[in-house]
Protein backbone atom coordinates (compact mmCIF):
# COMPACT_ATOMS: atom_id res chain seq x y z
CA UNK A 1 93.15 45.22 -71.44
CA UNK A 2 91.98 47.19 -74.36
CA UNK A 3 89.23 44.60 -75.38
CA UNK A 4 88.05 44.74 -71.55
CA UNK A 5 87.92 48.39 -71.92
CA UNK A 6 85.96 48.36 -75.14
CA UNK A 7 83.30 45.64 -73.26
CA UNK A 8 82.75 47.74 -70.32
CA UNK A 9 80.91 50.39 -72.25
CA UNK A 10 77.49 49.52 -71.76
CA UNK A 11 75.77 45.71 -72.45
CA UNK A 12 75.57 45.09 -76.41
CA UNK A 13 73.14 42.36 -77.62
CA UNK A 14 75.37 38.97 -77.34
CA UNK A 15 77.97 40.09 -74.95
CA UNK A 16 79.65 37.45 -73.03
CA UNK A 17 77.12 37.26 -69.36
CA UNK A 18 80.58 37.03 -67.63
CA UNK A 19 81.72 40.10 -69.26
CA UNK A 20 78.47 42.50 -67.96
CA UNK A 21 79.18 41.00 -64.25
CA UNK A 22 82.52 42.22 -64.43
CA UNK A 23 80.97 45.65 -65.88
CA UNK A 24 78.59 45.44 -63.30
CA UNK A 25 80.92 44.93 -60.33
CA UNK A 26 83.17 47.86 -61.87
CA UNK A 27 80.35 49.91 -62.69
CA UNK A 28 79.32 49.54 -58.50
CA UNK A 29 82.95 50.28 -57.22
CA UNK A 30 83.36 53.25 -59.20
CA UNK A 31 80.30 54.75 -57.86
CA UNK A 32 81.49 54.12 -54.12
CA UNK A 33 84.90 55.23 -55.13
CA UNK A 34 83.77 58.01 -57.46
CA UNK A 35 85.14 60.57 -55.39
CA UNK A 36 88.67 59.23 -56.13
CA UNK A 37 91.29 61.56 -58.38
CA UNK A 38 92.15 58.36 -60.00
CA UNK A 39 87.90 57.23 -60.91
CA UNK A 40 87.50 59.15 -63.97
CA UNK A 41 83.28 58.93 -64.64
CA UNK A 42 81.30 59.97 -67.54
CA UNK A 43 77.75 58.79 -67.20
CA UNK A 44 75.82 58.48 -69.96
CA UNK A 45 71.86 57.57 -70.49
CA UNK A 46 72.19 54.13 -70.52
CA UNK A 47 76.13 53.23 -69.58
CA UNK A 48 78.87 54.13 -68.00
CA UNK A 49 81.98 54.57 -69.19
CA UNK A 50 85.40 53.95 -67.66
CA UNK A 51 88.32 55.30 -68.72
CA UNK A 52 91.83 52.84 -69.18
CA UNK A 53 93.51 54.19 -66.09
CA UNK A 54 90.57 52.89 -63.87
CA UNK A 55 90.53 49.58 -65.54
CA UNK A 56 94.33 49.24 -65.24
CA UNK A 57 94.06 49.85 -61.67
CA UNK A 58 92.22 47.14 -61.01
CA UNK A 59 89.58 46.44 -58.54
CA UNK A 60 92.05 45.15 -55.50
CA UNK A 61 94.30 48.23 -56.23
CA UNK A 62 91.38 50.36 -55.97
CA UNK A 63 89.71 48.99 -52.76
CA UNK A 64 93.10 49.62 -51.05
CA UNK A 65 93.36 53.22 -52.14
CA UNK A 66 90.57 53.75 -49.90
CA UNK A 67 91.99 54.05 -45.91
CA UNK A 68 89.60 51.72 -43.20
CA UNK A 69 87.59 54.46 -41.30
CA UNK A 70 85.11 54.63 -38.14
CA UNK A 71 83.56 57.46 -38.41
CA UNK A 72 82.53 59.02 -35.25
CA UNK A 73 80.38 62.10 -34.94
CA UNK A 74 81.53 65.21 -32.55
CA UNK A 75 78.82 67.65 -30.61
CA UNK A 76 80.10 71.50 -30.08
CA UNK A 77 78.60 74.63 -30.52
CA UNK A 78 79.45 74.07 -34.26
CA UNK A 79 76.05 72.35 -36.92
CA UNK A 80 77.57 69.33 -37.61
CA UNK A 81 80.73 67.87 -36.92
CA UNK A 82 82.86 64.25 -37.29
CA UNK A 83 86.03 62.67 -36.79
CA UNK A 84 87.25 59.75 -39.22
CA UNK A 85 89.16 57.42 -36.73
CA UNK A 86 90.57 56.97 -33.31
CA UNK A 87 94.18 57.52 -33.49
CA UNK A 88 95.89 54.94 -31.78
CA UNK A 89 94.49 51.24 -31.44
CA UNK A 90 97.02 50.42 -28.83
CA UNK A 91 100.69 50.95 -27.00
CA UNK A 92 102.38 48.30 -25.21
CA UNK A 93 105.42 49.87 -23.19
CA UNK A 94 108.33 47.28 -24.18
CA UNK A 95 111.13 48.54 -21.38
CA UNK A 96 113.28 51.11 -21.23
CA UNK A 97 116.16 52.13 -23.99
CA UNK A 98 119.85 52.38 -23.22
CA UNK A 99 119.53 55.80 -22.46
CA UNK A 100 116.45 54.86 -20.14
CA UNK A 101 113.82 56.41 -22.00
CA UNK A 102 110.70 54.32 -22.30
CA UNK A 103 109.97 52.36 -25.66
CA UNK A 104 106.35 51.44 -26.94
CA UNK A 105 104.50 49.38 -29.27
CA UNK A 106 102.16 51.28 -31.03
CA UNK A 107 99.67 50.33 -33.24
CA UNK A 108 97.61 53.09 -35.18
CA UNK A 109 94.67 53.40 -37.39
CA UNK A 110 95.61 53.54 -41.01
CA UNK A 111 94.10 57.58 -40.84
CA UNK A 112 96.35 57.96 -37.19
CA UNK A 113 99.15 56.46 -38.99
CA UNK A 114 99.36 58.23 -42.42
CA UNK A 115 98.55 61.47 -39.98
CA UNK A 116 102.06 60.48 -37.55
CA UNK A 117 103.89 59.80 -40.99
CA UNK A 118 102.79 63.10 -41.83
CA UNK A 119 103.72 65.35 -38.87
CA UNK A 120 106.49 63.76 -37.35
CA UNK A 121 108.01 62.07 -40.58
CA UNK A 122 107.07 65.08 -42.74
CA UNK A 123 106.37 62.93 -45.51
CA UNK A 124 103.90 65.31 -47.36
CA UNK A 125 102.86 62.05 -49.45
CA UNK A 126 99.92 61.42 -47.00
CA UNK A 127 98.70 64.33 -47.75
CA UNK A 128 96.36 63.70 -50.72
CA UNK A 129 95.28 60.73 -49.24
CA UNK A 130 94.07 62.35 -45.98
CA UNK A 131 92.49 64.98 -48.15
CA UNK A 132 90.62 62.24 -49.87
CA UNK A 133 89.42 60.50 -46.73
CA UNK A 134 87.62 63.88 -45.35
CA UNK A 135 86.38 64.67 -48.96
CA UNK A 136 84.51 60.57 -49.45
CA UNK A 137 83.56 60.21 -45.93
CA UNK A 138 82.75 63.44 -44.50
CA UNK A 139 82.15 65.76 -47.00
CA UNK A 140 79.12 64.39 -47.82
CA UNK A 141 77.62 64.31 -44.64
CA UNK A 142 77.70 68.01 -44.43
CA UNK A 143 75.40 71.04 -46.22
CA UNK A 144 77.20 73.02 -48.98
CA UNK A 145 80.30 74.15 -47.94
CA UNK A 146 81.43 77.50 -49.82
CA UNK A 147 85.10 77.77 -48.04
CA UNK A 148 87.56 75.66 -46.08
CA UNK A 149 89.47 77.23 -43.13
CA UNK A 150 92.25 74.99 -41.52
CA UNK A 151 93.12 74.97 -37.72
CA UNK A 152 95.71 77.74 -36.96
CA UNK A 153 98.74 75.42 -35.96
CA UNK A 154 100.56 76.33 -32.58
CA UNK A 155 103.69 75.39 -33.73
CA UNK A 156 105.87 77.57 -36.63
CA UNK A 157 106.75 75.01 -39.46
CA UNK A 158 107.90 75.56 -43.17
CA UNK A 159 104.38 73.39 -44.39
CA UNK A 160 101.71 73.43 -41.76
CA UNK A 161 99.78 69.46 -42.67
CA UNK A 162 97.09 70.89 -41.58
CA UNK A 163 96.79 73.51 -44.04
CA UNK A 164 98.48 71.31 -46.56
CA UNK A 165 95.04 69.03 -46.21
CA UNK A 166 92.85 72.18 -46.28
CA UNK A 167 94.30 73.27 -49.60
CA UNK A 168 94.19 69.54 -51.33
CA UNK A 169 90.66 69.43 -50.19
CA UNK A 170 89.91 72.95 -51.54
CA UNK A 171 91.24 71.80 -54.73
CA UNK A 172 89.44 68.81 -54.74
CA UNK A 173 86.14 70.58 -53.65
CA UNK A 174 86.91 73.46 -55.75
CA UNK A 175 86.05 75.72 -53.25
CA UNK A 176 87.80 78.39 -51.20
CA UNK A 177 90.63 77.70 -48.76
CA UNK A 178 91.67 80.51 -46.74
CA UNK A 179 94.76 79.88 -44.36
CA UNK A 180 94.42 83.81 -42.96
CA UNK A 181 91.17 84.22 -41.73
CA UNK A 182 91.61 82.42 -38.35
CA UNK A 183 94.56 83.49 -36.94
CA UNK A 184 95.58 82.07 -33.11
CA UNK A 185 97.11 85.23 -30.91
CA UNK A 186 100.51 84.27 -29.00
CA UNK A 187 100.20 83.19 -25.67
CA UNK A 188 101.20 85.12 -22.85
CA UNK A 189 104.23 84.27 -20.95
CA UNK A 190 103.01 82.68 -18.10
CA UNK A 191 100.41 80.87 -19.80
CA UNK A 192 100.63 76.99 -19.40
CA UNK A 193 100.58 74.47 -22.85
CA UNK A 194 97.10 72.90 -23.59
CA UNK A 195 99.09 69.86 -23.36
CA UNK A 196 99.94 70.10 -19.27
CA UNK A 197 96.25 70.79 -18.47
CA UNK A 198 93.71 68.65 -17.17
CA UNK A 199 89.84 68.85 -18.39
CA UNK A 200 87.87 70.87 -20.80
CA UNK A 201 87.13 73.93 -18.75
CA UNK A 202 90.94 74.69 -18.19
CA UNK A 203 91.60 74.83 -22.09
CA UNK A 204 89.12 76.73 -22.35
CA UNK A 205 89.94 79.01 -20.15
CA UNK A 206 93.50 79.37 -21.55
CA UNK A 207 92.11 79.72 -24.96
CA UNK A 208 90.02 83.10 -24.05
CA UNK A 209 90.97 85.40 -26.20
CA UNK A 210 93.69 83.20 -28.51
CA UNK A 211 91.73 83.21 -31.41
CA UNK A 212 91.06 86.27 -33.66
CA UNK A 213 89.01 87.00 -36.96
CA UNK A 214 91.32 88.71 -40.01
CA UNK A 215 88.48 89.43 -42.33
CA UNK A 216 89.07 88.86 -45.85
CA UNK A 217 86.20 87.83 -47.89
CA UNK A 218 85.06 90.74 -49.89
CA UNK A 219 81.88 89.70 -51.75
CA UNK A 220 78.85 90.27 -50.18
CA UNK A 221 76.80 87.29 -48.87
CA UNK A 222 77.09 84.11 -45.67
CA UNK A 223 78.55 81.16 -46.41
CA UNK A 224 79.11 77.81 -44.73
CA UNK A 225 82.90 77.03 -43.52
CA UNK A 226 84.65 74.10 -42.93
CA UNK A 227 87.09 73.41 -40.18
CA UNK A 228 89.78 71.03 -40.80
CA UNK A 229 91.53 69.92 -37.62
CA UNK A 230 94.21 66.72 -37.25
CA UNK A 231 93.56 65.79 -33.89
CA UNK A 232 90.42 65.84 -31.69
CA UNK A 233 90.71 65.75 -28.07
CA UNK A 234 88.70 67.57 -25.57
CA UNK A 235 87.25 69.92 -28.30
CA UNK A 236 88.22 72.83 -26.52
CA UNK A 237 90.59 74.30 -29.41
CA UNK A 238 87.69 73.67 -32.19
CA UNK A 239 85.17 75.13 -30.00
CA UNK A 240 86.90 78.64 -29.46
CA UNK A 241 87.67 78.33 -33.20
CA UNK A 242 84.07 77.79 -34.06
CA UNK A 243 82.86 80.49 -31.58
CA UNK A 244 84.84 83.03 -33.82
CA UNK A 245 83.81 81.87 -36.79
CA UNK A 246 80.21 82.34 -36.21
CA UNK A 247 81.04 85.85 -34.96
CA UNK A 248 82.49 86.37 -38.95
CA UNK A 249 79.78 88.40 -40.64
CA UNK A 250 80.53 85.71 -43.63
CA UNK A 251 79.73 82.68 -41.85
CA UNK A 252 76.21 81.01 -41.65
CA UNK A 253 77.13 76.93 -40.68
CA UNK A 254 80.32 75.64 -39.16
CA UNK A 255 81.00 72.52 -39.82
CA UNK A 256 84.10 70.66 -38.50
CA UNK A 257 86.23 67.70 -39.71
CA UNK A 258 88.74 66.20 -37.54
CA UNK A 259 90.94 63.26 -39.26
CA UNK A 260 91.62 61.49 -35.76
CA UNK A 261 90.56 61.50 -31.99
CA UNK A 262 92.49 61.04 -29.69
């Protein structure tokens, strides 16, 4: 492994022409995969180099670190906005259990899977790797973004996933993640679940009011925020999100990044 190392370091006069393919194919999957933790680049004026680790992992290895996406883009009164993958390819209802509760097949996208491992398995492994996904396939399709502001959960949990992917992607960005600017307001007593309603205009309507700026950025100047939400349904909790956030004297551009729809 060392000598294949050494030979992908640029094309010396008399290297093997089998050699500078395999340099060559390397040399294109580490640009598509540059975005990796585990791609390691240094570019230089007429090579590029590639450290052991990304040799070592080998090409197959690497091409499977990377999750099957189809990207989908979402309109709201936000700039620009996309989704990675449907959630759920399929659910076949099987029969009932002993207990007669129903039992499905379901078959997920690899993002709608890793996503279910994560919330309702709370294996906090996938979260990295759902990070990564947002930061190769999305990120790039947006303008500069100068902070990252996850979706206030509904739910009280020890580790919100959703802000566990804001922060991964804040350190891979190496911007700003702030988990207390958005804050969602409690819900009054006799106000249904998003879940039991029917339609847009209904969440909407339940949402007035639910979402509230804390304002915490003390440098002077408007930057352009990111919105990291897990699921993406009708749009109407990312909407009233969004319609705060451009009301934050901060803000110029929302964007918004959704890792499934539903």
């Amino acid at each position: 492994m060392a000598n294949d190392t050494a030979d992908f370091v640029g094309r010396k006069p008399g290297i093997d022409p089998l050699m500078y393919r395999r340099r060559s194919q390397a040399t294109a999957w580490a640009r598509r995969y540059a975005p990796l933790p585990t791609v390691r680049l240094l570019y230089g004026p007429h090579a590029l180099y590639l450290y052991r680790d990304f040799v070592a992992l080998g090409l197959t290895e690497l091409k499977s670190a990377v999750m099957e996406t189809n990207l989908r883009a979402i309109a709201g009164n936000w700039n620009v906005g996309f989704v990675l993958d449907k959630h759920t390819r399929s659910s076949t209802y099987l029969g009932d259990d002993a207990y007669g509760r129903p039992q499905f097949e379901t078959k997920r996208s690899e993002v709608g899977e890793a996503l279910f491992q994560l919330k309702y398995r709370d294996d906090f492994t996938k979260v990295d790797p759902l990070a990564n996904e947002i930061a190769t396939h999305l990120i790039p399709r947006f303008g500069q973004v100068g902070f990252i502001v996850p979706m206030p959960a509904t739910n009280e949990r020890a580790r919100q996933p959703v802000t566990e992917i804001a922060r991964a992607l804040s350190n891979r960005l190496k911007v700003p993640m702030f988990d207390n600017i958005l804050v969602k307001l409690p819900a009054a007593a006799d106000t249904p679940q998003l879940k039991d309603l029917i339609g847009k205009e209904a969440k909407i309507a339940a949402l007035s009011g639910r979402f509230a700026i804390k304002p915490s950025i003390t440098n002077e100047g408007r930057w352009n925020v990111l919105l990291v939400d897990d699921l993406f349904d009708t749009g109407a909790s990312m909407e009233a999100a969004s319609e705060k956030l451009r009301k934050y004297s901060k803000v110029d551009q929302v964007f918004v990044a959704a890792l499934t729809w539903k």
